[in-house]
C-alpha atoms as a PDB file:
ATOM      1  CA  UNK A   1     -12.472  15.799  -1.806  1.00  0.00           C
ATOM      2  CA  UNK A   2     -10.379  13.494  -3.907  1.00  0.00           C
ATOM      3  CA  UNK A   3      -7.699  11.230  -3.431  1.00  0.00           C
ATOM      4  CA  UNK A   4      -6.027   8.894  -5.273  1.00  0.00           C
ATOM      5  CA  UNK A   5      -5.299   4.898  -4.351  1.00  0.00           C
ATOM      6  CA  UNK A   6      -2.638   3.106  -5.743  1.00  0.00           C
ATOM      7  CA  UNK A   7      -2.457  -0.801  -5.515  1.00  0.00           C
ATOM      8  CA  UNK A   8       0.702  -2.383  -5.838  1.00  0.00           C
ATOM      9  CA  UNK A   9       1.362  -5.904  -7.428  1.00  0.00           C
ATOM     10  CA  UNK A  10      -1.946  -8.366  -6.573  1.00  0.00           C
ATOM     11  CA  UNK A  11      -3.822  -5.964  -4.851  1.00  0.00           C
ATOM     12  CA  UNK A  12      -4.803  -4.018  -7.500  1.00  0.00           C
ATOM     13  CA  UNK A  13      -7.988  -6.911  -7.461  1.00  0.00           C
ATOM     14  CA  UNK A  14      -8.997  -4.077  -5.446  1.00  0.00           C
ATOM     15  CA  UNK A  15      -9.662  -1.408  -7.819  1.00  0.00           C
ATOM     16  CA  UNK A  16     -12.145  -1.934 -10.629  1.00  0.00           C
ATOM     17  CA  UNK A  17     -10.862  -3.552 -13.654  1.00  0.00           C
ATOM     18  CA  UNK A  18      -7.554  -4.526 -12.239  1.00  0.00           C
ATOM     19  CA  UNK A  19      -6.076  -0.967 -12.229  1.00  0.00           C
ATOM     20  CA  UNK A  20      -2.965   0.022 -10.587  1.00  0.00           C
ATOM     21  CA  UNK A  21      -4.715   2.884  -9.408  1.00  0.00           C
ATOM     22  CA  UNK A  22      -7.811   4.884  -9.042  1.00  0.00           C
ATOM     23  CA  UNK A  23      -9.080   8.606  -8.024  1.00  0.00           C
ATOM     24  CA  UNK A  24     -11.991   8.232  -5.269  1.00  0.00           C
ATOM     25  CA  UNK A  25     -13.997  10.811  -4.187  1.00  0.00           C
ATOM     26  CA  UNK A  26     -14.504  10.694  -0.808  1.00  0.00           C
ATOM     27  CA  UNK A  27     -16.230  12.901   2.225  1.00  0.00           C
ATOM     28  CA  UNK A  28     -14.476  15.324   4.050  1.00  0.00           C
ATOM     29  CA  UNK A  29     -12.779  13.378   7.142  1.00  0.00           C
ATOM     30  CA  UNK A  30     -12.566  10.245   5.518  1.00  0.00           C
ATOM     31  CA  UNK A  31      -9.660   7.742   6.850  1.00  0.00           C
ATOM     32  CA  UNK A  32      -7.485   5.221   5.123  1.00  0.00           C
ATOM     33  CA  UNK A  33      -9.455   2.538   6.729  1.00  0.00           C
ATOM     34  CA  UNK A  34     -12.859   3.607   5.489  1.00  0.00           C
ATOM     35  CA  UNK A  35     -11.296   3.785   2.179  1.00  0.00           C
ATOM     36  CA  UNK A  36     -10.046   0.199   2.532  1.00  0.00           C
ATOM     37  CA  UNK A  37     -12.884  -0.799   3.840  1.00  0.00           C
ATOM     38  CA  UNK A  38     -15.370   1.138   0.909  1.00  0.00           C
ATOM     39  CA  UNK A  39     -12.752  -1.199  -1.809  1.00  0.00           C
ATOM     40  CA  UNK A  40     -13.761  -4.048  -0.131  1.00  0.00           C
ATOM     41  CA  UNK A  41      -9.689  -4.371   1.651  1.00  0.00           C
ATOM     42  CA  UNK A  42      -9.937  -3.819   5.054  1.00  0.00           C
ATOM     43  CA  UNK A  43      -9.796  -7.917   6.258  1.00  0.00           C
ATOM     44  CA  UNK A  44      -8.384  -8.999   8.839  1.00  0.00           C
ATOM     45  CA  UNK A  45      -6.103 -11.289   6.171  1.00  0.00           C
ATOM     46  CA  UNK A  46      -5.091  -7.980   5.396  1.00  0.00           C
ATOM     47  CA  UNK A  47      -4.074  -6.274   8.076  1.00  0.00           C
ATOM     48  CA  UNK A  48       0.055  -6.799   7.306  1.00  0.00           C
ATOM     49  CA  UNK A  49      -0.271  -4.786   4.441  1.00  0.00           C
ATOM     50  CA  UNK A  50       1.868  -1.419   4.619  1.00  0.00           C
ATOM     51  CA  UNK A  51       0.255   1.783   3.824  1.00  0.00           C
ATOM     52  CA  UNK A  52       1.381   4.571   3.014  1.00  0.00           C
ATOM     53  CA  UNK A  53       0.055   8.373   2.746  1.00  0.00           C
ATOM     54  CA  UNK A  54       2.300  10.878   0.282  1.00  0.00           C
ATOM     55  CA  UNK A  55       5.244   8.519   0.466  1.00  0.00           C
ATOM     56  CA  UNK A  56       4.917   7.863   4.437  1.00  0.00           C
ATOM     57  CA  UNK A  57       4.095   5.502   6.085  1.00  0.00           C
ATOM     58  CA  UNK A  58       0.539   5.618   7.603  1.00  0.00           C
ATOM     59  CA  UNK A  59      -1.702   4.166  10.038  1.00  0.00           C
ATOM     60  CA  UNK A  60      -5.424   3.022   8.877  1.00  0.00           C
ATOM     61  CA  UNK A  61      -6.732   6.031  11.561  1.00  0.00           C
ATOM     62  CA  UNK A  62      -4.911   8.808   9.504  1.00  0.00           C
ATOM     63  CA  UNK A  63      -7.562  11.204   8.279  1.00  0.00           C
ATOM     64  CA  UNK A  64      -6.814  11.991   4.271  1.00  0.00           C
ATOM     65  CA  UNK A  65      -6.674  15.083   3.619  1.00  0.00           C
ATOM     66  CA  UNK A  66      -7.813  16.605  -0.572  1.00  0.00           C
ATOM     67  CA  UNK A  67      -5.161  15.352  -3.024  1.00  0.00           C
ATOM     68  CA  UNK A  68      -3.417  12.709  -0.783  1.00  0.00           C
ATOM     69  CA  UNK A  69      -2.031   9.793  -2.760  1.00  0.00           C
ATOM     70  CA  UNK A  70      -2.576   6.260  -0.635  1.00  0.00           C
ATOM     71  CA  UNK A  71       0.031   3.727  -1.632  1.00  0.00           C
ATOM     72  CA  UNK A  72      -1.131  -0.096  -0.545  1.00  0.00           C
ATOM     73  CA  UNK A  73       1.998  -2.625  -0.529  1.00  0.00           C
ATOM     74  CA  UNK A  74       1.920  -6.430   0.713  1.00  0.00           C
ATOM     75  CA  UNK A  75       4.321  -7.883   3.287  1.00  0.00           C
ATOM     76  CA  UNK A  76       7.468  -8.810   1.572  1.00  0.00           C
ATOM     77  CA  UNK A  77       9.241 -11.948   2.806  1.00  0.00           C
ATOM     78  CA  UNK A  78      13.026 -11.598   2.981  1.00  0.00           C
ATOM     79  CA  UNK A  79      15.528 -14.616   3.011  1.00  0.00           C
ATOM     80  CA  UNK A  80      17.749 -16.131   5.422  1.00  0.00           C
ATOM     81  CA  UNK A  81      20.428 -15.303   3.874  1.00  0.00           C
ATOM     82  CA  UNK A  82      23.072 -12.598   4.677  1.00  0.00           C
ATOM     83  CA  UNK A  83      23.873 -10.345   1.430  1.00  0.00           C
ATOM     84  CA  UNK A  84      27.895  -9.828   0.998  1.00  0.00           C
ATOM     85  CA  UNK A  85      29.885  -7.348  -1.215  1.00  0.00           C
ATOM     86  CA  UNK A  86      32.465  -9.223  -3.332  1.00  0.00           C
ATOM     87  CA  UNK A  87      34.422  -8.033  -6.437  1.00  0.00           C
ATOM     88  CA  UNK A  88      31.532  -7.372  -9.196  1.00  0.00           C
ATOM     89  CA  UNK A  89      27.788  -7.980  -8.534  1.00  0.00           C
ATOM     90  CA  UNK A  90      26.358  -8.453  -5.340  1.00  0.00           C
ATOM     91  CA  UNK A  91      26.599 -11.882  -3.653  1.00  0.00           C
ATOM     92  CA  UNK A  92      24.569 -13.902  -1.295  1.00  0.00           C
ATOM     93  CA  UNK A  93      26.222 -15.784   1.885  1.00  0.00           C
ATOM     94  CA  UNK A  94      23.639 -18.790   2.779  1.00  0.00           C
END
């Protein structure tokens, strides 16, 4: 079966050549771990990262299934900031 793997932002190191993303053929069963794991991923610095399997949100045990598109995304760090609405563009309360 085939799948395809998309790496967003730094983690396309992952794929060869620095691609954003990448058709893999794979056997039939395969999970998104092993499929981490076979780009050389699946650390345990990298176990934060979000996954996700036709736009939701999946767990490294999901079995793919022919066609499935696997989205990779890093943490994001958010602020401490509070965001507020004021006349015009958005705003930022510290």
């Amino acid at each position: 079966m085939t799948v395809t793997v998309v790496m967003h932002g730094t983690l396309r190191r992952f794929l060869p050549e620095g691609a954003a993303r990448a058709t893999l053929h794979l056997r039939d069963g395969a999970t998104i771990g092993e499929v981490l794991a076979e780009l050389g991923a699946e650390t345990a610095e990298h176990d934060t990262w979000l996954v996700a399997r036709n736009e939701a949100l999946a767990e490294r045990d999901h079995v793919l299934g022919p066609g499935d598109v696997v989205d990779c995304f890093e943490p994001l760090a958010g602020g401490a900031g509070r965001a507020t609405r004021e006349a015009g563009p958005c705003r930022y309360a510290t």
